[in-house]
Protein backbone atom coordinates (compact mmCIF):
# COMPACT_ATOMS: atom_id res chain seq x y z
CA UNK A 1 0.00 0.00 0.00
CA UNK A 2 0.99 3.82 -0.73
CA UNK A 3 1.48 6.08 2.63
CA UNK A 4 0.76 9.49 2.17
CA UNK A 5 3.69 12.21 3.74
CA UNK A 6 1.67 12.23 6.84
CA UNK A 7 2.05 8.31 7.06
CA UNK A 8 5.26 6.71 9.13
CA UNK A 9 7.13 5.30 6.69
CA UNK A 10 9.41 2.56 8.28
CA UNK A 11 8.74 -0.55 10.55
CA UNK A 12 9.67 -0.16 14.25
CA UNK A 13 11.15 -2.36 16.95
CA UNK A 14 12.31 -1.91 20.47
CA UNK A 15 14.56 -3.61 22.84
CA UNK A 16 14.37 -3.42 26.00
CA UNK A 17 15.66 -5.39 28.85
CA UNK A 18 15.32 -6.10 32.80
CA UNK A 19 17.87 -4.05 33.89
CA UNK A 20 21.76 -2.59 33.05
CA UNK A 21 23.91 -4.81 30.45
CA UNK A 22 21.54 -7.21 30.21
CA UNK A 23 22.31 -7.13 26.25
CA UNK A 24 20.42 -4.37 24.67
CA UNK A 25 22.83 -2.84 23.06
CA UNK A 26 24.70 -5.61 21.55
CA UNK A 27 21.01 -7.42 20.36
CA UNK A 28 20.69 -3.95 18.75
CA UNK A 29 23.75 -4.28 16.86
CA UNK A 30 22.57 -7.71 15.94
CA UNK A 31 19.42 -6.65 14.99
CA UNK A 32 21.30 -4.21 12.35
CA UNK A 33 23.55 -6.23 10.48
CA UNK A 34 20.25 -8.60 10.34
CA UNK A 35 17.91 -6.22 8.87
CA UNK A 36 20.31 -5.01 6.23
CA UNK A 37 21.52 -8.35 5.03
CA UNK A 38 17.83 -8.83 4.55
CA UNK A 39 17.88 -5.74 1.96
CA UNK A 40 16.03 -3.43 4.36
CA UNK A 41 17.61 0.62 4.88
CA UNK A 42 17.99 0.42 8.58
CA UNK A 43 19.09 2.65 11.08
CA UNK A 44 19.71 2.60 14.98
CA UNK A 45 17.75 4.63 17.62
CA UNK A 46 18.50 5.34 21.25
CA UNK A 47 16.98 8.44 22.77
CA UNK A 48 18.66 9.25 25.73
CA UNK A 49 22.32 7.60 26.33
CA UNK A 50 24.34 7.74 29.24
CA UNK A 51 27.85 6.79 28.91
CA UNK A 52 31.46 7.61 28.84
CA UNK A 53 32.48 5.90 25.43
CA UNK A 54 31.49 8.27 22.78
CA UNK A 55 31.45 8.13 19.21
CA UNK A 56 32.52 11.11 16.72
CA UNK A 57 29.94 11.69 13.59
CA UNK A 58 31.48 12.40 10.17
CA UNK A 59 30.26 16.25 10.44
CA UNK A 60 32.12 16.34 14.06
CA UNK A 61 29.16 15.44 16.69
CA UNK A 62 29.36 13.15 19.17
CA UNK A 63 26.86 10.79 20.52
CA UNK A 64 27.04 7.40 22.41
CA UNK A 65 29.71 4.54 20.83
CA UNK A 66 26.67 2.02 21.10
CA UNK A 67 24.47 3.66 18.03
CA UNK A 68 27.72 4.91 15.70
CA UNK A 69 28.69 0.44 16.40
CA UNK A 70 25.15 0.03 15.35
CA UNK A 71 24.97 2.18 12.58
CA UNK A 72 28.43 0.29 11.26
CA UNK A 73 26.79 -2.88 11.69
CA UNK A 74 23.75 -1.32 9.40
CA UNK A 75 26.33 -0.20 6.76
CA UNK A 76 25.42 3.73 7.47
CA UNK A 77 26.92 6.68 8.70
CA UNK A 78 25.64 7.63 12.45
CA UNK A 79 24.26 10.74 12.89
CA UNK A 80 23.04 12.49 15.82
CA UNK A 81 19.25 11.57 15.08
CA UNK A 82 20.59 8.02 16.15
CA UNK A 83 21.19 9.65 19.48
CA UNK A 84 20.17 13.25 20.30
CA UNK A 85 21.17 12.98 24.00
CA UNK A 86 23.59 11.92 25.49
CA UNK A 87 24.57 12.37 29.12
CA UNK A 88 28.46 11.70 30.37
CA UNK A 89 29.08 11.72 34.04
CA UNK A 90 31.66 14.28 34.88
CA UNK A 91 31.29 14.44 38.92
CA UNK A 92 29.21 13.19 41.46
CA UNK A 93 25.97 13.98 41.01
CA UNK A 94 26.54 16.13 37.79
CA UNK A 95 26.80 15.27 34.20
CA UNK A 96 27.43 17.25 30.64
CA UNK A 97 24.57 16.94 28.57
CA UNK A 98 25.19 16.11 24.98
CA UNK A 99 22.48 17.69 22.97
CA UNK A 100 22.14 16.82 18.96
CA UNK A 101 26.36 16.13 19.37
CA UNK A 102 27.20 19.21 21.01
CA UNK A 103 27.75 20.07 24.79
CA UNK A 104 24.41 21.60 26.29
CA UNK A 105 24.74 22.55 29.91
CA UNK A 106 26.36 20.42 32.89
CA UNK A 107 23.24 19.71 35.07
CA UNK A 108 22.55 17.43 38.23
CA UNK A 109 19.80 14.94 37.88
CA UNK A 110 16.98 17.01 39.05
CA UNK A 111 17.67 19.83 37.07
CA UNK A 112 17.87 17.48 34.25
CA UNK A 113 14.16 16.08 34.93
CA UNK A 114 12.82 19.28 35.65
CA UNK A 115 14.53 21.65 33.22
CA UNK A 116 15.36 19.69 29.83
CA UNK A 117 12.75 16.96 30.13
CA UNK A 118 10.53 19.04 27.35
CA UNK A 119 13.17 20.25 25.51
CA UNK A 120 14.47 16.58 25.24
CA UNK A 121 10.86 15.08 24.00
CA UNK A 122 10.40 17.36 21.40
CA UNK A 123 13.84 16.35 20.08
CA UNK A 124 13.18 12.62 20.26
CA UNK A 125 9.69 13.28 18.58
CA UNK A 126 11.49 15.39 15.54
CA UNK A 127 14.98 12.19 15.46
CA UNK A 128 12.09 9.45 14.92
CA UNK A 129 10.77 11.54 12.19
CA UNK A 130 13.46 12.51 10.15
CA UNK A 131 14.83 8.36 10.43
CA UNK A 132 11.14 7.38 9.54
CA UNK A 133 11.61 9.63 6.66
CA UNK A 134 14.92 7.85 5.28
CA UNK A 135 14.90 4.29 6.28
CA UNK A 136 12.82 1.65 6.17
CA UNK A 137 13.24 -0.07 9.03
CA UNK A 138 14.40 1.66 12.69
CA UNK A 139 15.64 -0.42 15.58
CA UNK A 140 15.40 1.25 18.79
CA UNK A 141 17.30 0.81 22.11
CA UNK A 142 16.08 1.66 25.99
CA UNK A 143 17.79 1.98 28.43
CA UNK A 144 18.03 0.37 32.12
CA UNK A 145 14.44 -1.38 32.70
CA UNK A 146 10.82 0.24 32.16
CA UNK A 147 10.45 -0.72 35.83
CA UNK A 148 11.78 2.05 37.14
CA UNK A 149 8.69 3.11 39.33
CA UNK A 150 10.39 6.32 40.77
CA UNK A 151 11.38 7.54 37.14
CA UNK A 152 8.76 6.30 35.09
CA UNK A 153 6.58 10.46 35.14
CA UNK A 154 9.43 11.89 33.10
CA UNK A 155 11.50 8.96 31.31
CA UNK A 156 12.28 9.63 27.75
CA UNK A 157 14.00 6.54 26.73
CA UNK A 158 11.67 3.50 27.20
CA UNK A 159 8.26 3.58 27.11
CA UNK A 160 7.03 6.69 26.65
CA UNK A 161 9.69 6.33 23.16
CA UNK A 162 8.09 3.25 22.44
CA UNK A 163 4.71 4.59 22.53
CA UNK A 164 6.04 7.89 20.30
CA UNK A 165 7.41 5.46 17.99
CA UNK A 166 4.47 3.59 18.02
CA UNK A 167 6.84 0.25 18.41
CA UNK A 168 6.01 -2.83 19.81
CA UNK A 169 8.91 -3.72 22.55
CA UNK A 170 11.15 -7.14 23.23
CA UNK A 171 12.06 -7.37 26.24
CA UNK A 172 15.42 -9.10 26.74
CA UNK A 173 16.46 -10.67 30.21
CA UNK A 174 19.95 -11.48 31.40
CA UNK A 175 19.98 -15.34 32.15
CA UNK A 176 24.13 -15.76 33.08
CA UNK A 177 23.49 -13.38 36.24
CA UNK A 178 20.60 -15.51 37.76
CA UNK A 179 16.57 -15.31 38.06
CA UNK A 180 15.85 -14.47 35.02
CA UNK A 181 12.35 -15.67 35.34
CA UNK A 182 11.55 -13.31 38.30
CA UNK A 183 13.62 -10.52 36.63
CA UNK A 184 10.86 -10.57 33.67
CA UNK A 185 7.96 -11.48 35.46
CA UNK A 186 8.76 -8.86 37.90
CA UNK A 187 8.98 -6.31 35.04
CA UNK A 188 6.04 -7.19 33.05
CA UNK A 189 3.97 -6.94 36.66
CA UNK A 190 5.37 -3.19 37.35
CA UNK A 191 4.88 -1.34 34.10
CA UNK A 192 1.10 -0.38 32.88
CA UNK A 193 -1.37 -2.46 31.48
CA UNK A 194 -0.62 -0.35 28.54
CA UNK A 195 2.47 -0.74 28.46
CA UNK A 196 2.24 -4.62 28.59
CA UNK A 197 0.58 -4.97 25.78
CA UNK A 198 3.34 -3.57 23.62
CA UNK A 199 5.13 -6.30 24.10
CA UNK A 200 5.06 -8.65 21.67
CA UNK A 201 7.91 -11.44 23.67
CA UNK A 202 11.18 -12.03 25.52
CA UNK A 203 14.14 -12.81 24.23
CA UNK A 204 16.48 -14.63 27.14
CA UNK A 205 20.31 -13.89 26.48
CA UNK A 206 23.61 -15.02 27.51
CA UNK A 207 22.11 -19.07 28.33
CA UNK A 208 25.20 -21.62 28.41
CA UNK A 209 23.83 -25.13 29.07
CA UNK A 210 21.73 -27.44 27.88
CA UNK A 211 18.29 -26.15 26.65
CA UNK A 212 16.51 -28.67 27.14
CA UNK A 213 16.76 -28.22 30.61
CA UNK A 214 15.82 -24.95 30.61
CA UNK A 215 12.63 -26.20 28.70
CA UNK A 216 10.56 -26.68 31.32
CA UNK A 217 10.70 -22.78 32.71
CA UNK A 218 10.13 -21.39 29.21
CA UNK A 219 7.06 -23.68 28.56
CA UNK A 220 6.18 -21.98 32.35
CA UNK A 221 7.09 -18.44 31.68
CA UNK A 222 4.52 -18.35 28.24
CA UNK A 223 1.75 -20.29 30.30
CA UNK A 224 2.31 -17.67 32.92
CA UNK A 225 2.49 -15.08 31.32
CA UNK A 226 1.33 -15.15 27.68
CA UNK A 227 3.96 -14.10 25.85
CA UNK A 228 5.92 -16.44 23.54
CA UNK A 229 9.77 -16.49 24.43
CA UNK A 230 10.81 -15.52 20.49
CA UNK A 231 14.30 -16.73 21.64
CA UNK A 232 17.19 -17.82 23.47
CA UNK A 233 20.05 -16.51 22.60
CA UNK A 234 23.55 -19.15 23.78
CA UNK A 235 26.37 -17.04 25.55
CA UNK A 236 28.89 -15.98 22.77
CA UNK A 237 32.63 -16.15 23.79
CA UNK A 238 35.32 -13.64 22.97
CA UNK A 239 32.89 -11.47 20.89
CA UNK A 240 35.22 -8.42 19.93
CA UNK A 241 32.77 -5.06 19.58
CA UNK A 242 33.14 -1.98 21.26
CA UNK A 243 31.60 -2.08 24.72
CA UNK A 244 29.30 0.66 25.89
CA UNK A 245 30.41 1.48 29.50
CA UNK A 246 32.98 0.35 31.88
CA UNK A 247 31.13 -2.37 33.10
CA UNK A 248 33.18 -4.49 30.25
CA UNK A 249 36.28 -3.76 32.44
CA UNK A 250 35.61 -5.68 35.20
CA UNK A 251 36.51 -8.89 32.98
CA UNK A 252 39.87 -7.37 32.43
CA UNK A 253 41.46 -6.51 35.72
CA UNK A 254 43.45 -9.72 36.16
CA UNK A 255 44.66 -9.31 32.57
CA UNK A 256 43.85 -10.82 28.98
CA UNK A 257 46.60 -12.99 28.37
CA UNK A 258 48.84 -14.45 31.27
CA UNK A 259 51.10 -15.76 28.45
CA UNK A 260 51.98 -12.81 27.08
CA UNK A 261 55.54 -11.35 26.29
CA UNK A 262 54.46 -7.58 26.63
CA UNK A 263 52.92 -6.59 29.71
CA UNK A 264 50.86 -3.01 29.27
CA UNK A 265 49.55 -1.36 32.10
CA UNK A 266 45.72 1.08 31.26
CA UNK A 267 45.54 3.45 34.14
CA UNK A 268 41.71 3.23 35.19
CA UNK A 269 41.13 6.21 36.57
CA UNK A 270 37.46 6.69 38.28
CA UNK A 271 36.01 8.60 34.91
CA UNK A 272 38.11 6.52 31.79
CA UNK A 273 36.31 7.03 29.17
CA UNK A 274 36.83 5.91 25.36
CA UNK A 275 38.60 3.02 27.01
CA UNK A 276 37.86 1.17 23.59
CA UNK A 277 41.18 2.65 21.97
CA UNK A 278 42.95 -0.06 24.00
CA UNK A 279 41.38 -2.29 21.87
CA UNK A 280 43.36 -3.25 19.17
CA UNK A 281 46.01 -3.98 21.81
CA UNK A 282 43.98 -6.68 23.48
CA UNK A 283 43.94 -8.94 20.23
CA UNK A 284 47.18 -8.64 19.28
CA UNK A 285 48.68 -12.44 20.27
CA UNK A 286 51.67 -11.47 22.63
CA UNK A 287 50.32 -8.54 24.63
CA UNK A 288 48.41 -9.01 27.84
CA UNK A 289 46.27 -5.78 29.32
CA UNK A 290 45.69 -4.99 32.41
CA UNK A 291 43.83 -2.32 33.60
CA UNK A 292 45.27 -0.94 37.21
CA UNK A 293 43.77 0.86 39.71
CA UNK A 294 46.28 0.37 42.74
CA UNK A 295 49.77 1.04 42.99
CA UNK A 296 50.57 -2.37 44.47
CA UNK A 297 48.89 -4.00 41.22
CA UNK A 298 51.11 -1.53 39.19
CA UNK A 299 53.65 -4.37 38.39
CA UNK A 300 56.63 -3.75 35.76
CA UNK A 301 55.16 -2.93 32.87
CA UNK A 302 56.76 -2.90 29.35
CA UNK A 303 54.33 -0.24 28.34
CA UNK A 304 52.00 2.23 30.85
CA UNK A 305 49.17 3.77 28.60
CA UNK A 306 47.17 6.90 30.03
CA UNK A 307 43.61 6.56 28.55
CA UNK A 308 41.35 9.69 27.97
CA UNK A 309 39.41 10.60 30.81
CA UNK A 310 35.91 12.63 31.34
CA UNK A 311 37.62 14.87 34.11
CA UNK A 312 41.38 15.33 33.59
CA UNK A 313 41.99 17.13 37.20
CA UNK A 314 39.46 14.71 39.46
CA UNK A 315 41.95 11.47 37.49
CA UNK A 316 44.93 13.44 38.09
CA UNK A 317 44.13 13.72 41.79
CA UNK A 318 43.78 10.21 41.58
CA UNK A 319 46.97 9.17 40.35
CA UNK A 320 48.26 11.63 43.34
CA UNK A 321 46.03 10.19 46.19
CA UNK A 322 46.20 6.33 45.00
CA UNK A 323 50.48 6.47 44.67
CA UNK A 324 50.20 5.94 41.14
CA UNK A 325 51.50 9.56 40.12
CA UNK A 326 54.45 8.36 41.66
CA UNK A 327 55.01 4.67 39.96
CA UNK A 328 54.73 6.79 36.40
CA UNK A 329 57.37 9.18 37.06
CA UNK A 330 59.86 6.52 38.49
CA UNK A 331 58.56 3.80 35.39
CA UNK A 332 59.52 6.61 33.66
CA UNK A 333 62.93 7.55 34.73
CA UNK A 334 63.80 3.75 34.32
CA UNK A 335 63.20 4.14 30.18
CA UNK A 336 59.56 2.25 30.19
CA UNK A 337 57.64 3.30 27.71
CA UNK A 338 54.53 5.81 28.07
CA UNK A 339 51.27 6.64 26.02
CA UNK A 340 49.10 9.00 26.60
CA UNK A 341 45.46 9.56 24.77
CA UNK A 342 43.36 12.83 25.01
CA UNK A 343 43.35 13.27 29.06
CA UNK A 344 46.18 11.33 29.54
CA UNK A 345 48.25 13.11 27.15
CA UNK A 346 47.22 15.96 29.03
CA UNK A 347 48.83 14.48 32.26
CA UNK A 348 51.87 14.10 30.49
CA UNK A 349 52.42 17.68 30.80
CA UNK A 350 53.53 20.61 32.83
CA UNK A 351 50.25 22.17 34.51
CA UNK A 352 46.63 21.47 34.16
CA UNK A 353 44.23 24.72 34.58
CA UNK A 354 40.83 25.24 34.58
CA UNK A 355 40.24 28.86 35.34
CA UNK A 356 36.38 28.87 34.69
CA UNK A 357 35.74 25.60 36.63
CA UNK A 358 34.51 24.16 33.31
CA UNK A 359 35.58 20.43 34.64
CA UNK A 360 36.53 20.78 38.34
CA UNK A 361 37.11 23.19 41.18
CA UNK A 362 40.59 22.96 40.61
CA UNK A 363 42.06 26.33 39.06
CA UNK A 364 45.54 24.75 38.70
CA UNK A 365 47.51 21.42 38.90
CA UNK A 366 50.74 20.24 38.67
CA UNK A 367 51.07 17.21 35.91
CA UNK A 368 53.49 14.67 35.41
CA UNK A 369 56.12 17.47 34.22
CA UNK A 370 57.33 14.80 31.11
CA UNK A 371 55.95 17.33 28.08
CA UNK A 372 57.23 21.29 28.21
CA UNK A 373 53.52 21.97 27.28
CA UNK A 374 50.47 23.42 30.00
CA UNK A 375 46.65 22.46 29.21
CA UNK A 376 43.60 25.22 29.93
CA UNK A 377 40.38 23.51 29.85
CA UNK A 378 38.00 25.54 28.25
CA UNK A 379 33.90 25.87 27.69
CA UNK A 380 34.18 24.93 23.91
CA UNK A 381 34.36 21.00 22.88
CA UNK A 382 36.91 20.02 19.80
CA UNK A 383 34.71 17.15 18.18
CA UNK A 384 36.80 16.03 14.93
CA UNK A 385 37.79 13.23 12.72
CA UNK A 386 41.12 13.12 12.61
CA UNK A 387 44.04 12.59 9.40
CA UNK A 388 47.51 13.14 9.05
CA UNK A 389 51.13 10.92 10.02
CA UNK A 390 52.65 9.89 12.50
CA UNK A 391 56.02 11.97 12.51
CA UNK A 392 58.11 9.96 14.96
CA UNK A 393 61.59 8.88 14.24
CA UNK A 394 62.03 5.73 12.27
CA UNK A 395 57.98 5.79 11.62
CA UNK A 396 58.48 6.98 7.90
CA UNK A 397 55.38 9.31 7.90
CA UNK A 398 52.61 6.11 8.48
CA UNK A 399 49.32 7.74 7.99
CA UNK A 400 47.26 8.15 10.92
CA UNK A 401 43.28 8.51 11.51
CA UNK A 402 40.92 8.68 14.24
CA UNK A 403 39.12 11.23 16.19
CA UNK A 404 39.76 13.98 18.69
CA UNK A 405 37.29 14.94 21.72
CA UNK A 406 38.30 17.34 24.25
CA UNK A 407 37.71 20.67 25.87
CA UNK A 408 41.28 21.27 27.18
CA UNK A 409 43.93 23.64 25.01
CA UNK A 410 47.20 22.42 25.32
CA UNK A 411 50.40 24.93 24.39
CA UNK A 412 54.02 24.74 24.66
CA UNK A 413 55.76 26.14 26.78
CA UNK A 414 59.09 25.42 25.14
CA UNK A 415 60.51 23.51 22.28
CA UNK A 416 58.64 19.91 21.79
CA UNK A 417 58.97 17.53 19.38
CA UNK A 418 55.25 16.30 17.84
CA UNK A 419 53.51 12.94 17.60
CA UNK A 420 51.88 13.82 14.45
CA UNK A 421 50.73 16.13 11.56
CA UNK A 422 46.95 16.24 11.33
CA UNK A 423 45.04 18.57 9.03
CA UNK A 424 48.64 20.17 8.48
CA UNK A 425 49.05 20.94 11.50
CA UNK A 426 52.03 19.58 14.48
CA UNK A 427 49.82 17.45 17.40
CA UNK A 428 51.02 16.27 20.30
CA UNK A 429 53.99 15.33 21.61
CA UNK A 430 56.92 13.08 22.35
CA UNK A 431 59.90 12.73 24.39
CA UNK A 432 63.46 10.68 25.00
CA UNK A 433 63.55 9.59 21.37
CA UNK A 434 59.49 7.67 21.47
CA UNK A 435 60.02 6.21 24.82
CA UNK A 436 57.04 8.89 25.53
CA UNK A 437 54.11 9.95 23.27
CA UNK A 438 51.02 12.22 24.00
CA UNK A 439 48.26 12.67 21.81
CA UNK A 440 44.46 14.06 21.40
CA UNK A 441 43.92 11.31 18.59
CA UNK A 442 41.71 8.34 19.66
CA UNK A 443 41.95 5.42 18.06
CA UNK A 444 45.26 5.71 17.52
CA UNK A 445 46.13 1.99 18.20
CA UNK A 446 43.17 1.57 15.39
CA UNK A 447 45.98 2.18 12.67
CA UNK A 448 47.40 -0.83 11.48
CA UNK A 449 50.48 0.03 10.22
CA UNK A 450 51.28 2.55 13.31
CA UNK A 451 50.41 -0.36 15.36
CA UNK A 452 52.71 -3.10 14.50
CA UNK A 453 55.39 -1.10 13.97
CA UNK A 454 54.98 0.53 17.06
CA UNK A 455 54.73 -2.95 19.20
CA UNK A 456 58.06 -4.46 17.35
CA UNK A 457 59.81 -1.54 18.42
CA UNK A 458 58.85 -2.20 22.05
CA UNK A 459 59.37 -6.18 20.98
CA UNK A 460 62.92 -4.86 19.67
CA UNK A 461 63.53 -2.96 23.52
CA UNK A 462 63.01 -6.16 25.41
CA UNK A 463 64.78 -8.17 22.87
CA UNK A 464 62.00 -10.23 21.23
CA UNK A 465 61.77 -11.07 18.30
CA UNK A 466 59.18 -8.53 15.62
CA UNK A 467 55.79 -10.51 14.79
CA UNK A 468 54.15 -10.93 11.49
CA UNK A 469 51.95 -8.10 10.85
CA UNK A 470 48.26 -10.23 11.06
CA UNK A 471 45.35 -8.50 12.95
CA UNK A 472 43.98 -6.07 10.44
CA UNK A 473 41.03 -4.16 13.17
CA UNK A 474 38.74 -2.91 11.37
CA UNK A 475 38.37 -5.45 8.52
CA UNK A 476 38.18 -7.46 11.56
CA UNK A 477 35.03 -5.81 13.16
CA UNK A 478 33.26 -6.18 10.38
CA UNK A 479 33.68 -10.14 10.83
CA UNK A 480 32.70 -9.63 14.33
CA UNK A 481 29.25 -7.98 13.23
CA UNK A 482 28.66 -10.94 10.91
CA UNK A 483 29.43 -13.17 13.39
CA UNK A 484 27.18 -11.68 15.85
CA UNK A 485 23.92 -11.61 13.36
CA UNK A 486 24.42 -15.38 12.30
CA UNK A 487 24.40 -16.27 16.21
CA UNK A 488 21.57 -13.98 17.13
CA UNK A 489 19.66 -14.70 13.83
CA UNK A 490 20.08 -18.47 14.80
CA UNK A 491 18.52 -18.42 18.08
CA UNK A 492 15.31 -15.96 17.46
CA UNK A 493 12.32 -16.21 15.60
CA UNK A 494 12.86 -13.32 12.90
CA UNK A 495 9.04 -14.79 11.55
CA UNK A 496 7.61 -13.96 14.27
CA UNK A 497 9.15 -10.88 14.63
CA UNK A 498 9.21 -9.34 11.18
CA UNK A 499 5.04 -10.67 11.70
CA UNK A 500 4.73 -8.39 15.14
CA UNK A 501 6.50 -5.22 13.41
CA UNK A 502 4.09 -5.45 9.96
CA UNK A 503 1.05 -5.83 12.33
CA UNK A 504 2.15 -2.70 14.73
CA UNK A 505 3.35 -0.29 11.50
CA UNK A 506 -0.58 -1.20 9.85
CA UNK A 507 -2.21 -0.63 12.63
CA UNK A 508 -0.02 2.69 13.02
CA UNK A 509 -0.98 3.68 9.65
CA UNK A 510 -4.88 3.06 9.79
């Protein structure tokens, strides 16, 4: 049938789940490599996103890392309509707002409820729309659970979206952290009657076992409840996609790979964030990550890499108060090598200031004194992609490309050699011939080339021998996505599914 312009346009379907990491956002990205090898234009939706790991738009916005992974996995450029807000933790008790990729206002919780909660609706309403407008099918993502009694007047990210969206709603419970039965009956009994009925099934994720003995508490759950379980989804191992938060970081604290010849210490600082340009790193076959938070887990690293952080002076304190501070500088002196990323880079150098108490309520700070450079954090955000070389000795200009995101302006204060030439233009900065190297470009690591040449020189330091360049990342992700929708497409009934989104968009359009 024709739809006139006042007539949605695209089929509709949203996940949500029980509570926190229960799977949302990677059965999202699932969901998106499925549609589009099925020939529909699809496009990811999450309203509201809260999170640390961003992701940088072609045009230089940023939203949430979850919806520009999904958008990859759909074979489209993000934009912010994929995620108008998002919200990134900067103290306690106060966040920046993100609005349509650019910073908005730093606002506590109940300012945020009170204040933006129209202002945010009307922006969700007018995203759907324009997506609705382009592709033909939009998968969209909540967040936490729709159970949130205390939250539920003013939420703009489950189901009053769903209900905007007019979408009917999976909801996905977490199986591998126990009671998952209670966890969705105890959901479906706390939301409205209304809200019940747009849900069209569960989906249980994460199961390892045998299903048949899980059989019995399905065939329960759909007597119970009504609601046909349109999948269980087995526990995949070693799945390689960005992560959305640090939650993923817990799995790493002990390490990745005890067998390792290179040893590289992540300083995780209370407010990491883009903690996914350590990536590349974790695959590589001889390097095991750790990420440290103590000074007696500090170790003897081959490598010590300072990640990007949401609040450079609050992570700086905490290198000070936890000892840390002091294991760099004295790593240091003893020739191990240093990387530092956006807030880390930062560290690297002489002073930190914040006049305007943009980021902290501390005017000045001393740094790790390694750079001749000072930082001023400033009101304005820098939200780029990124292109140039990498101009360190013996690197033979290797072309370089990522993104920057930061609000601090870092000058010299004397003579410093750069990193790299981006745009044209001398970034960054190194020192003692490489053994040091700041930079604002993430995904840094992300470059091939840079990357293996850069691990057989620290191979070459501890006399080991160089590796055959393998691990090609992002030809790799894209095997990763595939993986992930043949696994998820294997476990769920699409049928169904594909039947439940046809019978909500014709009702929609009646």
């Amino acid at each position: 049938m024709e739809l006139n312009t006042n007539e949605p346009k695209s089929l509709k379907l949203m996940i949500q789940g029980t509570h926190s990491d229960a799977g949302k956002s990677m059965l999202v990205t699932a969901l998106c490599r499925i549609f589009r090898e099925d020939g529909y234009r699809t496009a990811p939706f999450k309203s509201q996103n809260m999170a640390l790991n961003s992701y940088i738009t072609s045009d230089g916005k940023e939203i949430g890392r979850a919806q520009g992974i999904q958008a990859e996995a759909a074979g489209i450029e993000a934009t912010t309509d994929m995620n108008p807000i998002l919200i990134k933790p900067s103290k306690d008790m106060e966040s920046q707002v993100v609005f349509h990729g650019k910073p908005y206002a730093n606002m506590k919780a109940s300012e945020y409820r009170e204040d933006f909660f129209q202002l945010g609706l009307e922006a969700i309403k007018e995203s759907l729309m324009k997506l609705s407008d382009k592709y033909e099918v939009i998968v969209i993502e909540g967040a936490g659970s729709p159970a949130e009694v205390n939250l539920n007047d003013r939420e703009l990210v489950n189901m009053r979206v769903a209900a905007i969206a007019e979408a009917p709603v999976i909801l996905i419970g977490d199986i591998d952290k126990g009671g998952v039965f209670a966890s969705l009956v105890g959901t479906l009994q706390l939301i409205s009657e209304c809200d019940r009925k747009r849900i069209i099934g569960v989906i249980i994720n994460k199961f390892r076992g045998d299903l048949s003995l899980l059989q019995p508490g399905l065939d329960w759950f759909e007597e119970y409840t009504g609601l046909p379980v349109l999948g269980v989804v087995p526990f995949l191992p070693d799945l390689e996609i960005d992560g959305e938060d640090s939650l993923v970081l817990s799995q790493y604290s002990n390490g990745t790979n005890h067998d390792a010849e290179l040893d590289v210490a992540v300083l995780s600082y209370p407010r990491l964030s883009n903690f996914t340009d350590i990536d590349p790193l974790r695959l590589e076959p001889d390097v095991n990550i750790r990420f440290v938070k103590k000074a007696v887990h500090f170790g003897n690293p081959d490598l010590i890499i300072l990640p990007g952080t949401k609040n450079t002076a609050e992570d700086l304190l905490f290198l000070k108060q936890t000892g840390l501070f002091d294991k760099i500088r004295s790593a240091y002196e003893k020739g191990t090598q240093l990387a530092g990323i956006c807030g880390g880079y930062q560290m690297l150098g002489e002073k930190l200031m914040d006049p305007n108490g943009v980021e902290s309520d501390h005017q000045e700070l001393g740094g790790l004194g390694i750079f001749p450079v000072n930082t001023t954090i400033l009101s304005e955000k820098k939200t780029i992609r990124s292109e140039g070389y990498c101009s360190l000795k013996d690197f033979g200009r290797i072309s370089l490309s990522g993104y920057e995101i930061h609000m601090g302006q870092t000058a010299s204060t004397r003579k410093a050699e750069p990193f790299s030439v981006l745009s044209g233009t001398e970034e960054g900065c190194t020192a003692r011939d490489g053994q040091v190297f700041g930079t604002y470009l993430h995904d840094v690591f992300h470059n091939d080339e840079f990357r293996w040449l850069y691990l057989n020189k620290l191979r070459q330091k501890k006399g080991l021998k160089p590796i055959e360049r393998s691990l090609r990342f992002r030809a790799f992700k894209e095997s990763e996505y595939d993986r992930l929708a043949a696994h998820v497409k294997g476990s769920i009934q699409m049928k169904k599914i594909y039947s439940a989104m046809k019978t909500f968009f014709y009702k929609e359009v009646k």
